[in-house]
Protein backbone atom coordinates (compact mmCIF):
# COMPACT_ATOMS: atom_id res chain seq x y z
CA UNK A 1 1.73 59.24 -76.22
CA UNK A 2 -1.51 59.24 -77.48
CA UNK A 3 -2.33 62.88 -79.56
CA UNK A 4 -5.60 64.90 -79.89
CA UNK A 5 -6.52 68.17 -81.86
CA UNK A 6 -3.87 70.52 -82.51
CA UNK A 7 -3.09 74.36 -81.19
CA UNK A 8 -0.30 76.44 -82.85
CA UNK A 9 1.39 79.44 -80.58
CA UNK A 10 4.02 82.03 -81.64
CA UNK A 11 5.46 82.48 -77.87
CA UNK A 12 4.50 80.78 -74.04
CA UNK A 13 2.48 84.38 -73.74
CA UNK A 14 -0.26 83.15 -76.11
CA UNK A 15 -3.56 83.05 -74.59
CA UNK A 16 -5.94 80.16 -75.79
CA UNK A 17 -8.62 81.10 -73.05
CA UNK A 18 -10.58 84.66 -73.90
CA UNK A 19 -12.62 86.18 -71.36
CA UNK A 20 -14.99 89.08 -72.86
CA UNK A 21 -13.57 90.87 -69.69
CA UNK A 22 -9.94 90.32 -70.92
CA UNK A 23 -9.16 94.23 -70.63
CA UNK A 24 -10.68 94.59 -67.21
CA UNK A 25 -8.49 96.71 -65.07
CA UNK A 26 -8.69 97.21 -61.52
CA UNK A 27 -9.44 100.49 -59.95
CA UNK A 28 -6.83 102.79 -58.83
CA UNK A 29 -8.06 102.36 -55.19
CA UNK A 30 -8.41 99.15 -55.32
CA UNK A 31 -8.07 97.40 -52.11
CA UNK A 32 -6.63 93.53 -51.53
CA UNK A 33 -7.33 93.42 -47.19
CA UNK A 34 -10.63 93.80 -45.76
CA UNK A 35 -11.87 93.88 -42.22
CA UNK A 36 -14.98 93.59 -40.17
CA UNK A 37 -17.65 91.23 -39.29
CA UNK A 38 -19.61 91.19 -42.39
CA UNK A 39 -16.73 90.83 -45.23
CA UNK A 40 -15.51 87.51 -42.64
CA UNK A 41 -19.28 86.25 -42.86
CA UNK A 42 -19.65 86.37 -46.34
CA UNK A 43 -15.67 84.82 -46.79
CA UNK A 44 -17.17 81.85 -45.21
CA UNK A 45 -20.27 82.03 -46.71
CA UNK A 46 -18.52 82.19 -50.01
CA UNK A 47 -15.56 80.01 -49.33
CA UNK A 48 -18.28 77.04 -48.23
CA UNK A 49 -19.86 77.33 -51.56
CA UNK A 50 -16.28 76.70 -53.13
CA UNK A 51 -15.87 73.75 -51.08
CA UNK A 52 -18.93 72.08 -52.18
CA UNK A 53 -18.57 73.01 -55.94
CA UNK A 54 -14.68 71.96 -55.73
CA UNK A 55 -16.18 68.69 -54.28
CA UNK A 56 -18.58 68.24 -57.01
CA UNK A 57 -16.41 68.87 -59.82
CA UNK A 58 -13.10 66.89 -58.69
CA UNK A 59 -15.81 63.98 -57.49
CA UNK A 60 -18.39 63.55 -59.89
CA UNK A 61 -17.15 65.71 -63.27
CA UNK A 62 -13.41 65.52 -63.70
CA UNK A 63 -13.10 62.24 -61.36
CA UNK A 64 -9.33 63.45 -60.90
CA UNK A 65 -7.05 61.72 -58.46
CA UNK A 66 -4.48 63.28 -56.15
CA UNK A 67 -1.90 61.84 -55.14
CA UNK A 68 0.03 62.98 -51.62
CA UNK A 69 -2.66 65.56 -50.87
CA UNK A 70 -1.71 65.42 -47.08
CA UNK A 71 1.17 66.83 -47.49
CA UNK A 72 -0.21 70.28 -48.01
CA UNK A 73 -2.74 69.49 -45.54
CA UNK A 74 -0.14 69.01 -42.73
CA UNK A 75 0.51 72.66 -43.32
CA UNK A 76 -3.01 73.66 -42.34
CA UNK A 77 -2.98 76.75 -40.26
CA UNK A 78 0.94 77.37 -40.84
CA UNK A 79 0.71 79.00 -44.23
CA UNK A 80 2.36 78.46 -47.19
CA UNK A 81 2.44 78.54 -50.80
CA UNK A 82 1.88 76.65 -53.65
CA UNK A 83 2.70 76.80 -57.40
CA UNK A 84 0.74 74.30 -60.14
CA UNK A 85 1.11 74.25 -63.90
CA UNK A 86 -1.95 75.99 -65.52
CA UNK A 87 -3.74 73.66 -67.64
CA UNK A 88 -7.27 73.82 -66.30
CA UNK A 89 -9.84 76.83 -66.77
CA UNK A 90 -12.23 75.81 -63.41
CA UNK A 91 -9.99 72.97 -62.05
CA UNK A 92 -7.10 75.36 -61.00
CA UNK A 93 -8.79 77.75 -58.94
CA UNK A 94 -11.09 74.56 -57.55
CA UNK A 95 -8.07 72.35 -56.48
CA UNK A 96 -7.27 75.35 -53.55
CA UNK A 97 -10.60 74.51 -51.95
CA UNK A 98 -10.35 70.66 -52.63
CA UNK A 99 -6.79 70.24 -51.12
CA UNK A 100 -8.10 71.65 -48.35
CA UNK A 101 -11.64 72.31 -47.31
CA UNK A 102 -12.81 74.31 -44.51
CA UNK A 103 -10.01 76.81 -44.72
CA UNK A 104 -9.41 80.10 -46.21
CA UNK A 105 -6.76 79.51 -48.95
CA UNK A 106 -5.83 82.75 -51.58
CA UNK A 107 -4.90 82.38 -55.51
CA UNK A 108 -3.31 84.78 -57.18
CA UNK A 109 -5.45 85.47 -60.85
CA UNK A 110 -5.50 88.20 -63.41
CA UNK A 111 -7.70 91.15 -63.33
CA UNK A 112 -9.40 89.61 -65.50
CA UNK A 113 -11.63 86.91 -63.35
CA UNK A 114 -13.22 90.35 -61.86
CA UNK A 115 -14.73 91.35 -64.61
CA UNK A 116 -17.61 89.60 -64.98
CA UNK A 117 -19.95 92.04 -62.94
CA UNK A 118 -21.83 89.42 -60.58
CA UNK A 119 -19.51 86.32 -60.08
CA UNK A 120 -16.34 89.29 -60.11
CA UNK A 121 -17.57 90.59 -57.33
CA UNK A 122 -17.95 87.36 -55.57
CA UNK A 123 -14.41 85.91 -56.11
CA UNK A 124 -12.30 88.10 -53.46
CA UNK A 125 -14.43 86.75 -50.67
CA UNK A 126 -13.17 83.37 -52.43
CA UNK A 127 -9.67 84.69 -51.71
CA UNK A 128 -8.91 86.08 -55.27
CA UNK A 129 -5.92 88.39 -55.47
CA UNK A 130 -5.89 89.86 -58.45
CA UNK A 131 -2.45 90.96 -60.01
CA UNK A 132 -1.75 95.02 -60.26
CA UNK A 133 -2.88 96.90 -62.58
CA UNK A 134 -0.01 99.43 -62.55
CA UNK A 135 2.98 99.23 -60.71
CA UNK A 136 1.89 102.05 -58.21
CA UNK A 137 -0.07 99.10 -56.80
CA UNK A 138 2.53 96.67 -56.55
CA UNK A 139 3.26 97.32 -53.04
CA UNK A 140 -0.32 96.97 -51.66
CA UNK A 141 -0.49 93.88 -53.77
CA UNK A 142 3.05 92.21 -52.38
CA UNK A 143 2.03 93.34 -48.23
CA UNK A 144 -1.41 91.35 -48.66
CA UNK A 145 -0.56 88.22 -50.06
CA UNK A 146 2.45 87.92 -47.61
CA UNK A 147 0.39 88.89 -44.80
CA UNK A 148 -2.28 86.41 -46.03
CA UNK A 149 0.07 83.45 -46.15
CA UNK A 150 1.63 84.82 -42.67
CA UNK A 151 -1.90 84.65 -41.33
CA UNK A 152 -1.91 81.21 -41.67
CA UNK A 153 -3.51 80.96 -45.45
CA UNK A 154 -2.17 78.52 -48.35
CA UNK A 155 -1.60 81.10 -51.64
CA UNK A 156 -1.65 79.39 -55.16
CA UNK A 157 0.43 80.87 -57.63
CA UNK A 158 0.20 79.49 -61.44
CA UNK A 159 3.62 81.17 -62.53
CA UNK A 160 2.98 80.15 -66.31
CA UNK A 161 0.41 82.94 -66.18
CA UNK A 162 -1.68 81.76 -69.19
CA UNK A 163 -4.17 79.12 -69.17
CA UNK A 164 -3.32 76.10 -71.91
CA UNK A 165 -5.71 73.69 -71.90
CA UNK A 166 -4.42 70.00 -70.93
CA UNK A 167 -0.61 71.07 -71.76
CA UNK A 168 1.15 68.22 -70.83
CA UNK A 169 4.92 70.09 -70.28
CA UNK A 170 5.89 72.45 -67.91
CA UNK A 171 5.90 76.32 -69.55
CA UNK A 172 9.56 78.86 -68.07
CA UNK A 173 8.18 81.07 -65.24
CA UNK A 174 9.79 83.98 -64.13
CA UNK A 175 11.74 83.87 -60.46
CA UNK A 176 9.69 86.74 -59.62
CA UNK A 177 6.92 84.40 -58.72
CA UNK A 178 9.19 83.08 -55.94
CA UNK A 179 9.89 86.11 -53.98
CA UNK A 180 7.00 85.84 -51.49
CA UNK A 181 8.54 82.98 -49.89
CA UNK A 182 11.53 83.94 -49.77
CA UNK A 183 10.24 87.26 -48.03
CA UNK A 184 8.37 85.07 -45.36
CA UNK A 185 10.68 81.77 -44.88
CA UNK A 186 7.59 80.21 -45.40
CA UNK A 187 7.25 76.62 -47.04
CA UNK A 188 6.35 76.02 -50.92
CA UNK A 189 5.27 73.34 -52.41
CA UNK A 190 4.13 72.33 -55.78
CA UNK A 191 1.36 70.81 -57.53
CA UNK A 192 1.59 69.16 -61.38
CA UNK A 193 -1.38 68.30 -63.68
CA UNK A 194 -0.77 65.48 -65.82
CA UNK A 195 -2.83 63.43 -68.14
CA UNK A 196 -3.88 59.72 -69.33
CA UNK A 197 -5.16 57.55 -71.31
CA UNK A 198 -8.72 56.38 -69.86
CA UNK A 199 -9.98 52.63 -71.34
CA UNK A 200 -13.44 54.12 -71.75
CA UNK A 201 -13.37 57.69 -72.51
CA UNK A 202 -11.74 59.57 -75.16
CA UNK A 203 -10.75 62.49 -72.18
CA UNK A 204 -7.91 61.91 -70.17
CA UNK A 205 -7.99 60.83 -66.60
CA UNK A 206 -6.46 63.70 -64.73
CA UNK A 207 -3.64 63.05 -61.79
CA UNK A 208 -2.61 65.90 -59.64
CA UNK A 209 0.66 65.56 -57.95
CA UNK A 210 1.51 67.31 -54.72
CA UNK A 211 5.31 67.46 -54.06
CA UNK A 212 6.89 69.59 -51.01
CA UNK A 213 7.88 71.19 -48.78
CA UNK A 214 10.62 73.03 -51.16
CA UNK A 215 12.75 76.04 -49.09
CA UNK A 216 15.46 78.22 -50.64
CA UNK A 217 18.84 77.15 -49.48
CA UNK A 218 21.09 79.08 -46.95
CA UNK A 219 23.67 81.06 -48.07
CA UNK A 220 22.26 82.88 -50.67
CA UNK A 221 21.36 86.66 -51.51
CA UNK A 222 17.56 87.05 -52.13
CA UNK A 223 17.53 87.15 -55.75
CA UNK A 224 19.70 83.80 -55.84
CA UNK A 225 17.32 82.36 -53.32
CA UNK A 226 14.32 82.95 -55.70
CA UNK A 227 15.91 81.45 -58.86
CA UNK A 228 17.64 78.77 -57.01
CA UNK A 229 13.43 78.14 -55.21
CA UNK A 230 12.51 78.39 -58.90
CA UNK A 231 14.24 75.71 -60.09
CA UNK A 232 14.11 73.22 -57.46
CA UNK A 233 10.40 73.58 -58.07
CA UNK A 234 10.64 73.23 -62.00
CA UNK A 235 12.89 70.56 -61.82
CA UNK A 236 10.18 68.64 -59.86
CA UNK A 237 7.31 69.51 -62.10
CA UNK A 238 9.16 68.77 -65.10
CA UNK A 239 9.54 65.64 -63.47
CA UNK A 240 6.09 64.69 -62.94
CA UNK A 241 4.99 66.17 -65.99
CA UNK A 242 7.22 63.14 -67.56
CA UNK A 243 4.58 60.90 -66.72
CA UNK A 244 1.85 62.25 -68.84
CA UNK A 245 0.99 59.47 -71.73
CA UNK A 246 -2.45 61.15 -73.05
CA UNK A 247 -1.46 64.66 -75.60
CA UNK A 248 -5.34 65.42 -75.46
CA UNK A 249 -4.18 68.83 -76.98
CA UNK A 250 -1.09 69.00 -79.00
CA UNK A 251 0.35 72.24 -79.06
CA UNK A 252 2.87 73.24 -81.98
CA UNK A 253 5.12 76.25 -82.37
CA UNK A 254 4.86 78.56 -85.35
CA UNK A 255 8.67 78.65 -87.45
């Protein structure tokens, strides 16, 4: 595998992307479900203007490929959910509107991608759902992105949590990611960045692979249907992640 400059980390927690809004907390009345005529205008206002630059970028600046795209796309309208590795800054809030354009989708972020006081206040009418501040909001939090997905919307979830750039393995995530479909028997699926070797360039060529649709199995209490979810969904991306052959970033471990 070919190797590139080097990061060192201490633990998977390390972040290697800093925001000057990194601290940004959300307000104590903060509120993830709107209503009314003129937050739906300006979702599809906004949401239209993702399309186009999620065209752009995966088109024209990235040139990625994805591979079995439709398969999310059969779930148009159904709702669902979908869990990706989290290796790209832009490109893994962009691939929601790429997969599948013309439709509301939600992703799940960090407080964080509000800060910034113009674009912030832009991204919910993208379908941002920005992770609790405290855990007084937790339940607000949980009843909107299930009734989002139950309203027929595709929610991304990057269970790694931290953004490292053009990792090429797949980071331990926490079962607590998987809960929400488990809550709603709806379908999951999963999406893995990898990266290669281009002739030309000395940046990889990016291939997205979409894998699903993943349910928990029967016979199971809740808790056991999220881990067992979990790893079905791991064991794929670990999978996939197998056929990376480009380490544009090599990332090393502190002793």
């Amino acid at each position: 595998m070919k190797k590139g400059k080097n990061y060192f980390y201490q633990t998977y927690s390390d972040d290697f992307i800093n925001s000057g809004n990194q601290q940004y907390q959300l307000p104590k009345n903060y509120r993830w479900l709107h209503h009314g005529k003129g937050w739906f205008g300006l979702r599809v206002l906004i949401t239209g203007i993702a399309d186009v630059i999620a065209w752009l970028y995966f088109h024209f600046i990235t040139r990625s490929k994805v591979i079995a795209g439709e398969k999310i796309k059969k779930y148009q309208g159904k709702g669902c959910f979908v869990y990706g590795n989290h290796t790209q800054t832009q490109g893994d809030a962009l691939i929601a509107f790429h997969l599948l354009p013309h439709r509301f989708v939600n992703i799940i972020a960090t407080p964080a991608n509000l800060g910034n006081f113009i674009v912030g206040r832009l991204l919910p009418f993208a379908g941002i759902l920005p992770i609790p501040t405290n855990f007084h909001q937790l339940n607000k939090f949980t009843q909107a992105v299930n009734k989002q997905a139950q309203s027929g919307h595709a929610v991304f979830i990057y269970p790694e949590a931290h953004v490292w750039p053009f990792y090429t393995k797949i980071r331990p995530f926490s079962r607590s990611a998987f809960h929400y479909p488990v809550d709603t028997g709806l379908a999951s699926f999963c999406i893995t960045t990898t990266y290669h070797t281009r002739r030309w360039s000395s940046k990889p060529q990016i291939v997205i692979y979409v894998d699903g649709p993943f349910y928990p199995r029967d016979g199971l209490t809740k808790r056991q249907q999220q881990l067992d979810l979990s790893r079905q969904i791991a064991a794929c991306m670990k999978k996939r992640a197998k056929l990376n052959d480009m380490e544009y970033i090599h990332y090393e471990k502190v002793k």
